[in-house]
N, C-alpha and C. Protein backbone atom coordinates (compact mmCIF):
# COMPACT_ATOMS: atom_id res chain seq x y z
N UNK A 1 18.89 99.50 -18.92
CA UNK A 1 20.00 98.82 -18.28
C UNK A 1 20.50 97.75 -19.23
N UNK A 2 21.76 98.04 -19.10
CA UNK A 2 22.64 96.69 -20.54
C UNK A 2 22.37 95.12 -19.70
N UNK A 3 21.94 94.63 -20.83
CA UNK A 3 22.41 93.22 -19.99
C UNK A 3 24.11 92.59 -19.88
N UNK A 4 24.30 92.21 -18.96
CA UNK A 4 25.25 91.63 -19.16
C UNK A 4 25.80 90.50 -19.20
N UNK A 5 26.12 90.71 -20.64
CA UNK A 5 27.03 89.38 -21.56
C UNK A 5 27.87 88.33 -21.00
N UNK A 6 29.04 88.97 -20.44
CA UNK A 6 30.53 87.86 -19.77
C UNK A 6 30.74 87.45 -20.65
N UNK A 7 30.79 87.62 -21.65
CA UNK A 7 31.56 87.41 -23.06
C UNK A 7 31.97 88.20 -24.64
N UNK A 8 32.38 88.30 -24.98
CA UNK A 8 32.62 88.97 -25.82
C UNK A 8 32.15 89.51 -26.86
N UNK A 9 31.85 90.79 -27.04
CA UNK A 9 30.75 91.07 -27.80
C UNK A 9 30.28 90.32 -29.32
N UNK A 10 28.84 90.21 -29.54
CA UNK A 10 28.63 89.32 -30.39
C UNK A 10 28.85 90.16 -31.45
N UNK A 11 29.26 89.25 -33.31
CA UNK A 11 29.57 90.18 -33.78
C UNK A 11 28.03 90.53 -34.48
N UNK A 12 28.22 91.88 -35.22
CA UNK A 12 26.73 92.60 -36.30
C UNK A 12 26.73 91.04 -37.42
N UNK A 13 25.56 91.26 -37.95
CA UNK A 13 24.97 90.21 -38.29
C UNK A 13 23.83 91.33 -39.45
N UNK A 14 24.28 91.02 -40.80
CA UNK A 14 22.49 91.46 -41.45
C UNK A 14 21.62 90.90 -41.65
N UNK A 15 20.50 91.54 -41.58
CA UNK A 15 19.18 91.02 -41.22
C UNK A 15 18.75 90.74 -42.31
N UNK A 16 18.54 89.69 -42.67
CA UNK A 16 17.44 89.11 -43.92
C UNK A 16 16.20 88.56 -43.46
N UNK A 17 14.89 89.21 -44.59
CA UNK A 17 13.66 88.77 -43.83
C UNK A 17 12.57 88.82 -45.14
N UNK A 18 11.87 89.93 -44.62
CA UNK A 18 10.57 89.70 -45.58
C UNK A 18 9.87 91.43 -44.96
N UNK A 19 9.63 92.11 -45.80
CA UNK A 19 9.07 93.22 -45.80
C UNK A 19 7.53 93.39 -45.48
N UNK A 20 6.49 94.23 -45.64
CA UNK A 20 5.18 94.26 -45.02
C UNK A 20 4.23 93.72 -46.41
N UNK A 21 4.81 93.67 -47.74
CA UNK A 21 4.26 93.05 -48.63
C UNK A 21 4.74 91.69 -49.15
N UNK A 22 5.34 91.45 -48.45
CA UNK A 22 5.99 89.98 -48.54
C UNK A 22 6.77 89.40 -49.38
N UNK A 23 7.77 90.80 -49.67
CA UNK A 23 9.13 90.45 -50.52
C UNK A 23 10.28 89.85 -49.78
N UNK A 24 11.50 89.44 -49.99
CA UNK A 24 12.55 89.06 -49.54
C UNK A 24 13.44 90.97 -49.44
N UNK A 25 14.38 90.80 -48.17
CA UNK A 25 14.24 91.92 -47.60
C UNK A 25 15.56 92.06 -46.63
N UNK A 26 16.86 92.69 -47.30
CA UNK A 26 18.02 92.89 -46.10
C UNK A 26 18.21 93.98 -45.53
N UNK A 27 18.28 94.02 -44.67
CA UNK A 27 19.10 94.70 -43.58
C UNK A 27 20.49 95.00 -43.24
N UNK A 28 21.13 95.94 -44.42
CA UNK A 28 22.53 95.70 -43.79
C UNK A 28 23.14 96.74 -42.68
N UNK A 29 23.38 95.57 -41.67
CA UNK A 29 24.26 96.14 -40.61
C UNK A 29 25.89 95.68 -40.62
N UNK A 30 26.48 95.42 -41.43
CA UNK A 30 28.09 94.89 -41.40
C UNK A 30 28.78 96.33 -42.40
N UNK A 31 28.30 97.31 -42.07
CA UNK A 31 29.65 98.26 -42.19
C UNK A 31 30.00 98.85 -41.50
N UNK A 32 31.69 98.54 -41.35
CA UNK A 32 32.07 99.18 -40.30
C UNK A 32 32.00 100.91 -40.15
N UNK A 33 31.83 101.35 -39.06
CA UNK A 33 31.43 103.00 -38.43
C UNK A 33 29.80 103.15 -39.05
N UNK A 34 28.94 102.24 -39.46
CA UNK A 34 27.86 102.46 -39.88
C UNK A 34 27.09 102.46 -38.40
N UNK A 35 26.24 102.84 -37.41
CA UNK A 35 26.16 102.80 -36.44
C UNK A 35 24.33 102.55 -36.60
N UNK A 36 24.20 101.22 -36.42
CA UNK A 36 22.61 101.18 -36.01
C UNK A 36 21.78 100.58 -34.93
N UNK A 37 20.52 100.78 -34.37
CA UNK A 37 19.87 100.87 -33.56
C UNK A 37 18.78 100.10 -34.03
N UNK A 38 18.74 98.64 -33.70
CA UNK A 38 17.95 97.20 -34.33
C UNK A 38 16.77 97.54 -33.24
N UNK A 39 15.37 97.84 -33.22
CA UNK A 39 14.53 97.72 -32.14
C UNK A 39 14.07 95.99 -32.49
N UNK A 40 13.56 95.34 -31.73
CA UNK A 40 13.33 93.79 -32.00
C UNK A 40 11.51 94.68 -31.11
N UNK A 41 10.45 94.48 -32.02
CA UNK A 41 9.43 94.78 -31.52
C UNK A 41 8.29 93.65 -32.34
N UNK A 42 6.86 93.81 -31.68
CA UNK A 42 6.17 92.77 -32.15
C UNK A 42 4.97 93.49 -31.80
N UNK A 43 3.52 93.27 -32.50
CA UNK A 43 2.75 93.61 -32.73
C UNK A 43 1.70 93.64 -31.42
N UNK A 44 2.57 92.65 -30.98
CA UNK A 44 1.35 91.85 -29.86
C UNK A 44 2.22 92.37 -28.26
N UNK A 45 2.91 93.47 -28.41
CA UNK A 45 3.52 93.78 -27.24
C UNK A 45 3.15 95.18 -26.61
N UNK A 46 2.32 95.29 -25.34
CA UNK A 46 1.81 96.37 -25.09
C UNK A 46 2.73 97.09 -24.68
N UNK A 47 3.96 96.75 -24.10
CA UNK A 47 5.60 97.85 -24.00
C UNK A 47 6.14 98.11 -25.12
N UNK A 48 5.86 97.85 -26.53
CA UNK A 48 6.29 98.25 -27.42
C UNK A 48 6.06 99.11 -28.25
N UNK A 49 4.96 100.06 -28.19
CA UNK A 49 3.88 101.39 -28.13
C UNK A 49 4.60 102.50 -28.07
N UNK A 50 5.64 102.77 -27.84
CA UNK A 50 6.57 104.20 -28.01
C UNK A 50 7.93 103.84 -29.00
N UNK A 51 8.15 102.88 -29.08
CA UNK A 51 9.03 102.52 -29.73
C UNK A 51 9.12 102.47 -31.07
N UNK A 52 7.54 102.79 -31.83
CA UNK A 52 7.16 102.21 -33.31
C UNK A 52 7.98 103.83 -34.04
N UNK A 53 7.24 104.95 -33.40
CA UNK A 53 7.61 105.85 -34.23
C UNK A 53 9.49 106.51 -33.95
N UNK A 54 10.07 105.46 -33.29
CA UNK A 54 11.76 105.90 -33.05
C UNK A 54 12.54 106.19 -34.85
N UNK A 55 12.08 105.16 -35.63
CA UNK A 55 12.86 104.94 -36.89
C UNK A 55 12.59 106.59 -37.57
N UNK A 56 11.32 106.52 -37.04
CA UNK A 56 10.92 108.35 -38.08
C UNK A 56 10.86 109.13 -37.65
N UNK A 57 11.26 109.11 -36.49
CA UNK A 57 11.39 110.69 -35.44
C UNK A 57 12.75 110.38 -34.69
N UNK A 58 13.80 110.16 -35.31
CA UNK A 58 15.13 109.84 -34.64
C UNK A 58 15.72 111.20 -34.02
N UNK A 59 15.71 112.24 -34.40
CA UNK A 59 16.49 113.54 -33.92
C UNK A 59 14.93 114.12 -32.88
N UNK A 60 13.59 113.85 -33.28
CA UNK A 60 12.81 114.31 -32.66
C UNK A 60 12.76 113.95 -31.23
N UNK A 61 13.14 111.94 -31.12
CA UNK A 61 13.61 111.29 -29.66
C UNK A 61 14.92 111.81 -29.29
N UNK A 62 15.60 112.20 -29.61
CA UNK A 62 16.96 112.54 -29.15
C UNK A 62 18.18 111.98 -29.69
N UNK A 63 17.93 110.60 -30.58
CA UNK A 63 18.93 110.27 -31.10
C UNK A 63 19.82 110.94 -32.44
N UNK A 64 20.56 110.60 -32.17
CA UNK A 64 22.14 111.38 -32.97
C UNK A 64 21.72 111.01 -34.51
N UNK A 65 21.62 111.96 -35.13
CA UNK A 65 21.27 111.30 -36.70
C UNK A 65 22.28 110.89 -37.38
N UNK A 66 23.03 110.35 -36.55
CA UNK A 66 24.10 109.71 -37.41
C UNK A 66 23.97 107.68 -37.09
N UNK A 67 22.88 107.67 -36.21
CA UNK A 67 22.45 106.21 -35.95
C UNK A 67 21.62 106.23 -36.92
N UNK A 68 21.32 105.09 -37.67
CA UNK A 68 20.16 104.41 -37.96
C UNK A 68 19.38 103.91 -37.24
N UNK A 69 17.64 103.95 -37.49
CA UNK A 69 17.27 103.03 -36.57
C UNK A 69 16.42 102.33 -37.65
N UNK A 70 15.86 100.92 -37.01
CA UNK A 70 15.32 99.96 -38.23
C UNK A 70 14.31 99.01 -36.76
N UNK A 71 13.22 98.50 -37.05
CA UNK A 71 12.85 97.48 -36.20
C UNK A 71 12.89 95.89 -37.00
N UNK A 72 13.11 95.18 -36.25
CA UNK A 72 12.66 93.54 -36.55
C UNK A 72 11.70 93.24 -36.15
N UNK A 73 10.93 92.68 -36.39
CA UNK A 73 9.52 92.06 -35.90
C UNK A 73 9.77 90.25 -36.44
N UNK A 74 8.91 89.24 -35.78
CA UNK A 74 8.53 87.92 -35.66
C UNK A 74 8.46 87.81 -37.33
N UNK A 75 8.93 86.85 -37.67
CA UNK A 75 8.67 85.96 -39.02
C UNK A 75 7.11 86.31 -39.68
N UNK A 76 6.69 86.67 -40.85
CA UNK A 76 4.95 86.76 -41.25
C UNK A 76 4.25 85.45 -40.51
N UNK A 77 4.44 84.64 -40.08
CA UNK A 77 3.56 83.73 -39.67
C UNK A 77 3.23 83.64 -38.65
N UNK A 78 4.09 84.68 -37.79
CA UNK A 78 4.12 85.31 -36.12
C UNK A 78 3.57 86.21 -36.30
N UNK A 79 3.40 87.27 -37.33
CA UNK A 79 2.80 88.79 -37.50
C UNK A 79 1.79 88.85 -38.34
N UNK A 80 0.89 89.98 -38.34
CA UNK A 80 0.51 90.54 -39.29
C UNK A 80 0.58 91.98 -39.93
N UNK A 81 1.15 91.80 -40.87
CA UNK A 81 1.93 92.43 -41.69
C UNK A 81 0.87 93.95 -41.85
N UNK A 82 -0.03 93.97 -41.78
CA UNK A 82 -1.27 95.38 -41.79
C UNK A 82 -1.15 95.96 -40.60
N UNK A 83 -1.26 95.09 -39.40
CA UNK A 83 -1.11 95.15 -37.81
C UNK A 83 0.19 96.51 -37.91
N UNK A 84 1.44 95.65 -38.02
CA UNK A 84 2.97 95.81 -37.88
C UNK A 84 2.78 97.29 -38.84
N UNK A 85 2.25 97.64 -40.05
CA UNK A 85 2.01 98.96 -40.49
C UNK A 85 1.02 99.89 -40.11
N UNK A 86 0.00 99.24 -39.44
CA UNK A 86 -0.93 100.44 -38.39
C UNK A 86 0.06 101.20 -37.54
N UNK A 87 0.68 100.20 -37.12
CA UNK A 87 1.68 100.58 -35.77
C UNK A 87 3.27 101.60 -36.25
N UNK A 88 3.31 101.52 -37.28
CA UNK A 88 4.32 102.20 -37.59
C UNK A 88 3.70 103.48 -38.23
N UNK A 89 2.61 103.54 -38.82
CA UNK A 89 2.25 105.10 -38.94
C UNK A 89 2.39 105.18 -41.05
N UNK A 90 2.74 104.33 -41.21
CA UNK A 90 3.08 104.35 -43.14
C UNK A 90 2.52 103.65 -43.35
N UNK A 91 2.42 103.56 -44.81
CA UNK A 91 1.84 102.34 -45.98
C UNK A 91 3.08 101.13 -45.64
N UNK A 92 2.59 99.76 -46.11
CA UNK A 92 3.60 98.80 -46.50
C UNK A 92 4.79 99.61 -46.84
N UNK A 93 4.98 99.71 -48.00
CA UNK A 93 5.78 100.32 -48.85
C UNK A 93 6.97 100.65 -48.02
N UNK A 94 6.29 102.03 -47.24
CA UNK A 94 7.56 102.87 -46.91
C UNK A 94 8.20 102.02 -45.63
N UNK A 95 7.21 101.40 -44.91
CA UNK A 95 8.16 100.77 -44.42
C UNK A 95 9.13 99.67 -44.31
N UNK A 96 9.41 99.40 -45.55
CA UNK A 96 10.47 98.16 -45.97
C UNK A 96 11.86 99.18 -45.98
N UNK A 97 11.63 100.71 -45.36
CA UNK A 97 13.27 101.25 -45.83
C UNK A 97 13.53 100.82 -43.84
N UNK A 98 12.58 100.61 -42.84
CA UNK A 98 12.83 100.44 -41.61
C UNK A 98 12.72 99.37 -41.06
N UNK A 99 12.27 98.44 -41.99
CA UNK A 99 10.90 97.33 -40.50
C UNK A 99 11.28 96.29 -41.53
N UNK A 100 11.60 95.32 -40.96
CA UNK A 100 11.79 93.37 -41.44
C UNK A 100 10.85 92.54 -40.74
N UNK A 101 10.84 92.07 -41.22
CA UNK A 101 10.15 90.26 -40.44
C UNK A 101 10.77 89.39 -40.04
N UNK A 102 11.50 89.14 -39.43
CA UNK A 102 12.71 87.99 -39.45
C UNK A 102 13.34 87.13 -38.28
N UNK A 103 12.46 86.12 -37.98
CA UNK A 103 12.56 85.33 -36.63
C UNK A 103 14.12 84.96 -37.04
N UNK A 104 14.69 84.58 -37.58
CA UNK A 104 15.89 84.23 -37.66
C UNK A 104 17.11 85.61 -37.07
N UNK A 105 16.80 86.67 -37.42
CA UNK A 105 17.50 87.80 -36.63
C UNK A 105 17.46 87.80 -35.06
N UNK A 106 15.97 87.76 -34.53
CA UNK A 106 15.76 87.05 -33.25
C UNK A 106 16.65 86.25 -32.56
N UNK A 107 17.36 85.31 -33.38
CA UNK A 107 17.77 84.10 -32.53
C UNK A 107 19.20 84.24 -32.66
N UNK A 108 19.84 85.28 -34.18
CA UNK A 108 21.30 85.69 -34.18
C UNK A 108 21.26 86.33 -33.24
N UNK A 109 20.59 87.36 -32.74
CA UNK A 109 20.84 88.46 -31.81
C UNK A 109 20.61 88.15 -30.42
N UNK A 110 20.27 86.67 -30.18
CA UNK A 110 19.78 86.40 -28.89
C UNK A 110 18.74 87.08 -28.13
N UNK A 111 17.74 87.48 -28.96
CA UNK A 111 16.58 88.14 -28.33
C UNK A 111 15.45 87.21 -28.01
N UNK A 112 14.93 87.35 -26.87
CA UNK A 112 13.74 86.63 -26.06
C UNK A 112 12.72 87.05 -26.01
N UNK A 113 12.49 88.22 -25.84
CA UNK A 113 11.19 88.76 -26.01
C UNK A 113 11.16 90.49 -26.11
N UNK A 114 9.94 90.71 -26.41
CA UNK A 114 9.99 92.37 -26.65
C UNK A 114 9.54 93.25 -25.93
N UNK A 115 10.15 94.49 -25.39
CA UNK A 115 11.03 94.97 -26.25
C UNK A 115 12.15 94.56 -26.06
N UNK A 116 13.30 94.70 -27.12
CA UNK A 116 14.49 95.18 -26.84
C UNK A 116 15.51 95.63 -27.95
N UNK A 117 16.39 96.04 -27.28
CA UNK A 117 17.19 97.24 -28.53
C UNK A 117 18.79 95.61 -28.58
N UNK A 118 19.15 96.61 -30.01
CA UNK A 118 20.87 96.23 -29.66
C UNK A 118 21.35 97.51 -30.91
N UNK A 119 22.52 97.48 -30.21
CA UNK A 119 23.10 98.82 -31.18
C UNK A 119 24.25 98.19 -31.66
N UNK A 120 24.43 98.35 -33.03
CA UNK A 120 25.93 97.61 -34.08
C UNK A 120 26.53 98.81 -34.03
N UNK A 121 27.46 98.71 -34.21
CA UNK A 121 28.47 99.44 -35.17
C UNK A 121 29.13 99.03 -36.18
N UNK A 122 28.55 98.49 -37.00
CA UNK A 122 28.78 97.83 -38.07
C UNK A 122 29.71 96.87 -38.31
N UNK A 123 30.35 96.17 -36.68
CA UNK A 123 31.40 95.34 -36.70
C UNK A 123 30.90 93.93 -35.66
N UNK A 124 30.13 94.81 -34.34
CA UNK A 124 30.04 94.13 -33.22
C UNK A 124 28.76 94.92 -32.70
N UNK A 125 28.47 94.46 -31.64
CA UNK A 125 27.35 94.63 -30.73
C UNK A 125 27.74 95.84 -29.87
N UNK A 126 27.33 96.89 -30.00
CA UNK A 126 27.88 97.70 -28.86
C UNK A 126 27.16 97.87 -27.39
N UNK A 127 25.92 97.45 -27.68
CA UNK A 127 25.34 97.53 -26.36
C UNK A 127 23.83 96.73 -26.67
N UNK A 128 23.12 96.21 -25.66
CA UNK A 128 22.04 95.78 -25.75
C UNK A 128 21.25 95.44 -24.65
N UNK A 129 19.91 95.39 -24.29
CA UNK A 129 19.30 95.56 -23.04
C UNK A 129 17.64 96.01 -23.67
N UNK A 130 17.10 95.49 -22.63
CA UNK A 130 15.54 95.84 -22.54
C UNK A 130 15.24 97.22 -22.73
N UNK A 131 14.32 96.91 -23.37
CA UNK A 131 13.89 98.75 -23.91
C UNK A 131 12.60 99.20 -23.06
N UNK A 132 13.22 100.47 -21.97
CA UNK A 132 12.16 100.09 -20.70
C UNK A 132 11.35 101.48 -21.29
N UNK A 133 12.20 102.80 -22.10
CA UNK A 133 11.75 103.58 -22.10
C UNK A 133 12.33 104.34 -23.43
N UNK A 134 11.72 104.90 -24.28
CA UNK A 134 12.52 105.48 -25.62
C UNK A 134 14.00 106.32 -25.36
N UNK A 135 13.29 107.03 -23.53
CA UNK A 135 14.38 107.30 -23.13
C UNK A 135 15.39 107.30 -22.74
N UNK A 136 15.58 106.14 -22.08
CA UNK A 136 16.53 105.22 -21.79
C UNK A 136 17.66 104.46 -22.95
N UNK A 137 16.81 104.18 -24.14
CA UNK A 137 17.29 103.32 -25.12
C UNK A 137 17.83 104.39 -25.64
N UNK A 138 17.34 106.06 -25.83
CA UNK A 138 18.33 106.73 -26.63
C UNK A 138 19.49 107.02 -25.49
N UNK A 139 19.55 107.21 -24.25
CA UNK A 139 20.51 107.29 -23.41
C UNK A 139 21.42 106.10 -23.85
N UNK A 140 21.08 105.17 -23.51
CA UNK A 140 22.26 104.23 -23.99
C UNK A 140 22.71 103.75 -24.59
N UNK A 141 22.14 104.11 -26.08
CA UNK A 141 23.06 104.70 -27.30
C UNK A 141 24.08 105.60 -27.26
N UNK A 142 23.51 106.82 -26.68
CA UNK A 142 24.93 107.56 -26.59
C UNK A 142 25.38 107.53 -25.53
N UNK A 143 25.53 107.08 -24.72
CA UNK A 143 26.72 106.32 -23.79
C UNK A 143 27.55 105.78 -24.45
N UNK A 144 27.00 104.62 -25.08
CA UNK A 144 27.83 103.35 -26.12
C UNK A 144 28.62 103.87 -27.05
N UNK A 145 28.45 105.05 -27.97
CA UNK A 145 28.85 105.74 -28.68
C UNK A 145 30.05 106.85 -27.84
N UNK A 146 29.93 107.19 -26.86
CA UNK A 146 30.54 107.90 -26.31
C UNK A 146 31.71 106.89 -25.96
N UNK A 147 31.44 105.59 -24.99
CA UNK A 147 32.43 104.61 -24.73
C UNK A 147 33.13 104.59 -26.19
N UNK A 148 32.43 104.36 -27.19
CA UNK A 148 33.64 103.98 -28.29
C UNK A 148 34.26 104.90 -28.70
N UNK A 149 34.28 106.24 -28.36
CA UNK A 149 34.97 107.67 -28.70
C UNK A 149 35.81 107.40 -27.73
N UNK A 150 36.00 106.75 -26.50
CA UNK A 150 36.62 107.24 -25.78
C UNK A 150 36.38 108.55 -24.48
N UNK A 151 34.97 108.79 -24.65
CA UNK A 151 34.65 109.91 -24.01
C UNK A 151 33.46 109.55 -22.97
N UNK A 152 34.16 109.59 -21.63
CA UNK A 152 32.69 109.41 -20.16
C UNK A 152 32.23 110.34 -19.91
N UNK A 153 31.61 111.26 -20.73
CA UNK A 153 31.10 112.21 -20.54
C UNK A 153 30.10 112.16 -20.26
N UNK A 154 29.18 112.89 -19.59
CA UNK A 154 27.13 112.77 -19.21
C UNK A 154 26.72 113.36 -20.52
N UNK A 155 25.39 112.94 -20.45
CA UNK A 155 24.36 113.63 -21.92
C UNK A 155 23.25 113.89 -21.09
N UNK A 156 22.40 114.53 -22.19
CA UNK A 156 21.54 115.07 -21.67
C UNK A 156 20.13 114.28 -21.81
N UNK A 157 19.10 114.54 -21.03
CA UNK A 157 17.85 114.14 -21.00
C UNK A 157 17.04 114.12 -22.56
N UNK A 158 16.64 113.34 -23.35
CA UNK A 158 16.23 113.37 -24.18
C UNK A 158 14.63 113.66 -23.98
N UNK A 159 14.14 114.67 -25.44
CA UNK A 159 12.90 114.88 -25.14
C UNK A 159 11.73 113.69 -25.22
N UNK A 160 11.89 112.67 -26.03
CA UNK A 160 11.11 112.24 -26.66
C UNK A 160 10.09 110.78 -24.84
């Protein structure tokens, strides 16, 4: 379920942070028709357990491979950085092409706690809301995507 704003959508914002080996580390979400799917997840969140493997099984959950997906996690001094890569299934390494550290993204994006999604389109916020279920969050992606086509069409049940 979207939360709702009463104001105007916030605009995309890239994420600068710090990777799982503790480099400096962006995130770009400011191109426009670039369409991505920010999970804001944290190590220490027992609802956040289906959500780790979304970035590497995107067509396997149902999402459109034309989204990106990427997670944010808490600043290194909120995380641990071995933790945050158990949970994603890779070495450090590979996951600096998905996963940031970056309490400061947190507080652009107005996120409170985890889970939760927001989807850019590389201009603005297209949708955002608690992430109750992988399924849900890919549903309302393509809703959001559909609203910006112009098209109220239904979709279908995603497997994941």
């Amino acid at each position: 379920m979207a939360v709702p704003a009463g104001r105007p959508p916030l605009p995309a914002s890239d994420v600068e942070g710090w990777d799982l080996l503790g480099r400096r580390r962006m995130l770009e979400l400011t191109s426009p028709g670039h369409w991505t799917l920010v999970l804001f997840l944290t190590s220490h969140c027992d609802g956040c357990g289906p959500f780790w493997r979304l970035p590497l099984a995107r067509e396997d959950c149902g999402l459109d491979p034309q989204v990106a997906a990427v997670v944010v996690a808490r600043d290194p001094r909120d995380e641990e950085p071995d933790a945050l890569a158990a949970l994603t299934g890779v070495e450090p390494a590979s996951a600096s092409g998905f996963l940031v550290m970056s309490g400061t993204a947190w507080r652009t994006y107005r996120v409170h706690g985890p889970p939760f999604f927001v989807l850019v389109d590389g201009v603005t916020v297209a949708t955002e809301g608690v992430a109750w279920s992988v399924e849900q969050v890919v549903s309302d992606v393509a809703r959001a995507r559909r609203r910006a086509a112009g098209d109220a069409g239904g979709g279908a049940r995603v497997p994941c």
